[in-house]
C-alpha atoms as a PDB file:
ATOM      1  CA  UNK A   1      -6.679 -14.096   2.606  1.00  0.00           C
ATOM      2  CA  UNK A   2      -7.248 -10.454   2.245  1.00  0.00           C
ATOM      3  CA  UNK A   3      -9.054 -10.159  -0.649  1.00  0.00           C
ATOM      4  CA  UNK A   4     -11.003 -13.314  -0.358  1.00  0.00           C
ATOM      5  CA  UNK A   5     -12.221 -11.731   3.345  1.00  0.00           C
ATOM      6  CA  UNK A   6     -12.790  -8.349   1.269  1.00  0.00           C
ATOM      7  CA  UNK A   7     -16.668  -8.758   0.671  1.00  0.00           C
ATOM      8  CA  UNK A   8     -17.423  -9.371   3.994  1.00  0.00           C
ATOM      9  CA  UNK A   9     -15.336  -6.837   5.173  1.00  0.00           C
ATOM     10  CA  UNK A  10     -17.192  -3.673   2.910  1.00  0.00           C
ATOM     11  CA  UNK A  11     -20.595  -5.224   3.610  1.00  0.00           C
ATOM     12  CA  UNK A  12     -19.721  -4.502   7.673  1.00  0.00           C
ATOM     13  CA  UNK A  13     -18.267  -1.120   6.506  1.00  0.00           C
ATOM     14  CA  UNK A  14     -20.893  -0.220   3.933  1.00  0.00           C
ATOM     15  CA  UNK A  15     -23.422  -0.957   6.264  1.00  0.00           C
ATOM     16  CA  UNK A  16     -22.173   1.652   8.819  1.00  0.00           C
ATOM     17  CA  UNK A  17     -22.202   4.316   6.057  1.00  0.00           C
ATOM     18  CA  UNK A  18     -18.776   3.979   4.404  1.00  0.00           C
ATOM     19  CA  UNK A  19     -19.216   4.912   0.711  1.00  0.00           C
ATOM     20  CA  UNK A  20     -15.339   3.872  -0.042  1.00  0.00           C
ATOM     21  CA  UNK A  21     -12.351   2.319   1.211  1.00  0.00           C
ATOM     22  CA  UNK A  22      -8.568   1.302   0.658  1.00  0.00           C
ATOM     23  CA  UNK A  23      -7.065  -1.694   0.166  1.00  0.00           C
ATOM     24  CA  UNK A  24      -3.535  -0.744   0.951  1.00  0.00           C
ATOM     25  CA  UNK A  25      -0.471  -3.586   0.284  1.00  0.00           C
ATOM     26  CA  UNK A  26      -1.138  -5.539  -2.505  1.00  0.00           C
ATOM     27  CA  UNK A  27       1.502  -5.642  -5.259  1.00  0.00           C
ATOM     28  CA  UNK A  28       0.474  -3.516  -8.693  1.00  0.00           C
ATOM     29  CA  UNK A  29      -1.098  -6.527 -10.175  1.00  0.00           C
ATOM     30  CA  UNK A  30      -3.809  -6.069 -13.136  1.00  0.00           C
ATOM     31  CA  UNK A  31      -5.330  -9.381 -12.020  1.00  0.00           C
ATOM     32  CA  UNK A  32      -4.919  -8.218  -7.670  1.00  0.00           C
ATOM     33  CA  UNK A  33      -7.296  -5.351  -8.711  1.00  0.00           C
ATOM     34  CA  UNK A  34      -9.762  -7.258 -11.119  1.00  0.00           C
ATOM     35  CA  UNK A  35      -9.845  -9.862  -8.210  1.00  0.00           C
ATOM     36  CA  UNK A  36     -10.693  -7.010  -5.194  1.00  0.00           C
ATOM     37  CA  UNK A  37     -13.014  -5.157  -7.552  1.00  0.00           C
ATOM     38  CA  UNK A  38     -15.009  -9.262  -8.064  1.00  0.00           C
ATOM     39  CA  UNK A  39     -15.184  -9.286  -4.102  1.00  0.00           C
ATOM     40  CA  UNK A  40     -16.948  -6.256  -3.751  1.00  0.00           C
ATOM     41  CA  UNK A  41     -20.314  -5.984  -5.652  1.00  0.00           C
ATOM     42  CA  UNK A  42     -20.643  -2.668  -7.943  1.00  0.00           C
ATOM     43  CA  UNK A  43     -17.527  -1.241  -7.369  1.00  0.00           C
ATOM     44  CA  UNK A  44     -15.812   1.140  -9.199  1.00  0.00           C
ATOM     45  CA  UNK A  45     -11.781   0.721  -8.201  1.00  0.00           C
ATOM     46  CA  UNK A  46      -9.555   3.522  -8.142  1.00  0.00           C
ATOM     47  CA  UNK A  47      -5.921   2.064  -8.768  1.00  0.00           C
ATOM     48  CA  UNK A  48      -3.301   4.331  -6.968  1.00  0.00           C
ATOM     49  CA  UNK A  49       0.124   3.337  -7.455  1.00  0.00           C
ATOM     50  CA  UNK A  50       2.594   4.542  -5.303  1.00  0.00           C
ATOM     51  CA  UNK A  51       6.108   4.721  -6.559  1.00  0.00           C
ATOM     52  CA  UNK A  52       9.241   5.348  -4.280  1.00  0.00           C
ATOM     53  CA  UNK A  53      12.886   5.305  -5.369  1.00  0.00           C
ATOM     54  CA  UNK A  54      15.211   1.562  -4.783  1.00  0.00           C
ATOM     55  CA  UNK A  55      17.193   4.435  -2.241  1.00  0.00           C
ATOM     56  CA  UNK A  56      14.475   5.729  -0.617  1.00  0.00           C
ATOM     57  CA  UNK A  57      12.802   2.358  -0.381  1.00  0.00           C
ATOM     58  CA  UNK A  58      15.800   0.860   1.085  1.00  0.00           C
ATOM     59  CA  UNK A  59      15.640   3.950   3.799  1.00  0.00           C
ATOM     60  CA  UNK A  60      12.708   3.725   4.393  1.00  0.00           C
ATOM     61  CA  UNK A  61      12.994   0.024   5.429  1.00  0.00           C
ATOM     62  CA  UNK A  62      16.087  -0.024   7.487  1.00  0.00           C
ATOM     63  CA  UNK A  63      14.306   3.597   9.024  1.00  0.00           C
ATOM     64  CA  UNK A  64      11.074   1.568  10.128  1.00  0.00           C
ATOM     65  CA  UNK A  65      13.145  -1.461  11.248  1.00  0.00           C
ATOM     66  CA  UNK A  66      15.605   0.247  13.146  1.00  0.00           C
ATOM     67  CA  UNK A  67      13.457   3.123  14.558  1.00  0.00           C
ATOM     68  CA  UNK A  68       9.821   3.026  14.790  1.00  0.00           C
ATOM     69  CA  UNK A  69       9.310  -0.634  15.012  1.00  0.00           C
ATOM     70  CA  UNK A  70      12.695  -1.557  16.610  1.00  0.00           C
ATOM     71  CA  UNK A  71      12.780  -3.512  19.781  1.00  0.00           C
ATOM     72  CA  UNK A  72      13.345  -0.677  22.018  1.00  0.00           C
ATOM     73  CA  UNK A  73       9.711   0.559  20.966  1.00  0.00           C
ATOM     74  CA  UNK A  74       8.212  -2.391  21.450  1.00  0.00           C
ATOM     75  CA  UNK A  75       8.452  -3.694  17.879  1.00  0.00           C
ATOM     76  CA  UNK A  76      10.441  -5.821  15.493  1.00  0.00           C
ATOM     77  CA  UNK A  77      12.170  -8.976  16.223  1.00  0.00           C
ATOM     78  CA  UNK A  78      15.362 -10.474  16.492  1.00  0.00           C
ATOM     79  CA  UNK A  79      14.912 -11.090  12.806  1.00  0.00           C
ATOM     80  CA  UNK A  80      16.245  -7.660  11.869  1.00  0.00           C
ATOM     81  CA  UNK A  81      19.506  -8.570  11.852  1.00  0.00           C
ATOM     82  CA  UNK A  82      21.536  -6.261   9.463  1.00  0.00           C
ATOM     83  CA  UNK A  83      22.038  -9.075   6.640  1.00  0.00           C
ATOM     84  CA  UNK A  84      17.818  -9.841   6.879  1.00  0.00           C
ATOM     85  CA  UNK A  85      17.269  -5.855   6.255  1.00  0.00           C
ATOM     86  CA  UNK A  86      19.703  -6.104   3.506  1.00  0.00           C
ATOM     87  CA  UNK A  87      17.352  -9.763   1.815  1.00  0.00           C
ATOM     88  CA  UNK A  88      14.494  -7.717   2.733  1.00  0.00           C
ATOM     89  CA  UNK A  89      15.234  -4.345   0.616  1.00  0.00           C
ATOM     90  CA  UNK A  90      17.467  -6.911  -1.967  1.00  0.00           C
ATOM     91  CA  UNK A  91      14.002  -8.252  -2.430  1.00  0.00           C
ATOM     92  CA  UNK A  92      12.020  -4.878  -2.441  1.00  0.00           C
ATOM     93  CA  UNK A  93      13.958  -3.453  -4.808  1.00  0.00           C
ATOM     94  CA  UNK A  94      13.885  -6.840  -7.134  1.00  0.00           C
ATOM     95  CA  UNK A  95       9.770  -6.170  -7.011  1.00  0.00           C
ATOM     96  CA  UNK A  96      10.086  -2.819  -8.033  1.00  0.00           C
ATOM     97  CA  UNK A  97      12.183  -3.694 -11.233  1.00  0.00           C
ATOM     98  CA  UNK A  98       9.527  -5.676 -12.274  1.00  0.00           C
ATOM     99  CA  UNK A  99       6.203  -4.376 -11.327  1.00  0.00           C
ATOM    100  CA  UNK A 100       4.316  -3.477 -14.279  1.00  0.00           C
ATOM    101  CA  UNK A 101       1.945  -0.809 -14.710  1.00  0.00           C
ATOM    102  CA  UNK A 102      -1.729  -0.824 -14.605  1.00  0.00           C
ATOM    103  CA  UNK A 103      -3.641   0.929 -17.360  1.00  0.00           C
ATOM    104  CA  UNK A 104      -5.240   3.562 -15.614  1.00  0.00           C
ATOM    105  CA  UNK A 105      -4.353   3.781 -12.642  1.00  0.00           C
ATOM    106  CA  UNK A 106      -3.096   7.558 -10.735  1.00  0.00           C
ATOM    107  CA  UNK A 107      -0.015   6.871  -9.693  1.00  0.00           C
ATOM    108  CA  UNK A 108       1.884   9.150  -7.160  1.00  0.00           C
ATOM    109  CA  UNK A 109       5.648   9.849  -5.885  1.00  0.00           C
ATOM    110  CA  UNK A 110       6.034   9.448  -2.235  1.00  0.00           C
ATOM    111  CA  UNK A 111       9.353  10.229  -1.852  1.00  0.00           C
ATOM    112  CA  UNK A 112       9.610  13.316   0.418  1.00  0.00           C
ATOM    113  CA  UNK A 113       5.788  13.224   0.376  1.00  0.00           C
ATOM    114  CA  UNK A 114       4.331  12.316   4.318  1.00  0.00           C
ATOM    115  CA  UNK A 115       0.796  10.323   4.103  1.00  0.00           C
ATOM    116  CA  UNK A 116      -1.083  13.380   5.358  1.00  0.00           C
ATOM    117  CA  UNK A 117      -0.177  15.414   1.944  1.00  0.00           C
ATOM    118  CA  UNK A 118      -0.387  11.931   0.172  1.00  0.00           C
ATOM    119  CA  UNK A 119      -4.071  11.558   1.741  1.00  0.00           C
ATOM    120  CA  UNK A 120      -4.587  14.979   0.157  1.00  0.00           C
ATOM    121  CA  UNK A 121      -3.649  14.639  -3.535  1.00  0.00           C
ATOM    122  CA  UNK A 122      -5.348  11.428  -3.732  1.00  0.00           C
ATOM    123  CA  UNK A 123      -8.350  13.217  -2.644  1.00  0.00           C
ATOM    124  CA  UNK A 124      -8.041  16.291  -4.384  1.00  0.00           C
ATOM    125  CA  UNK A 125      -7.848  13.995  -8.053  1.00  0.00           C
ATOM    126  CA  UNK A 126      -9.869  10.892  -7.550  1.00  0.00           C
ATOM    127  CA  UNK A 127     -13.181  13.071  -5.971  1.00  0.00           C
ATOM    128  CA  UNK A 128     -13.606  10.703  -3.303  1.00  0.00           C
ATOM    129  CA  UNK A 129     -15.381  12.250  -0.153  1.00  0.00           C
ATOM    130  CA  UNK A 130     -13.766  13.828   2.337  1.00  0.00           C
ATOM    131  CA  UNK A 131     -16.110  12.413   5.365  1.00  0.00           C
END
């Protein structure tokens, strides 16, 4: 649904001045990005891979579950049960192993890297604006 909705969605953003945009959660798929890039008219994609460790991964899930979208915050569901956290990073960890890379495409560690630094160095080497 995403990426069949993606044309429409750049020619709302495009036409309020956006010269480029992310596409964030799509698996590291040669044919994902050929697909996006199809939706969008004359664009030029700029693959950025971000790699995490299985441990950190597997933090970083039970973290976000547990944490920042558990049901105290007003988040998560009854779903998070401890042996669905475990499926979910099983499962996370299984994609990992076999996501292959794409040629070209900048790919960045995030582990102990927050998005506001990650924002930064994918700035500072694709020469994307800033505003």
């Amino acid at each position: 649904m995403k990426i069949r909705n993606l044309g429409s969605i750049w020619r709302n953003y495009q036409a309020a001045g956006a010269r480029c945009f992310v596409v964030s959660g799509l698996g590291a798929a040669v044919d994902d990005v050929e697909t996006c890039a199809g939706a969008v008219p004359g664009s030029v994609p700029t693959v950025c891979v971000l790699t995490v460790t299985e441990t950190e991964q597997r933090a970083r899930i039970f973290r976000r579950a547990q944490q920042e979208y558990g049901m105290e915050h007003g988040g998560g569901s009854t779903n998070q049960t401890l042996e669905a956290l475990e499926r979910i990073a099983a499962d996370a960890a299984q994609e990992l192993a076999v996501s292959e890379p794409i040629p070209g495409a900048l790919v960045l560690d995030t582990v102990g890297v927050g998005v506001r630094e990650l924002a930064r160095q994918v700035l500072s080497v694709t020469d994307w604006p800033v505003t």
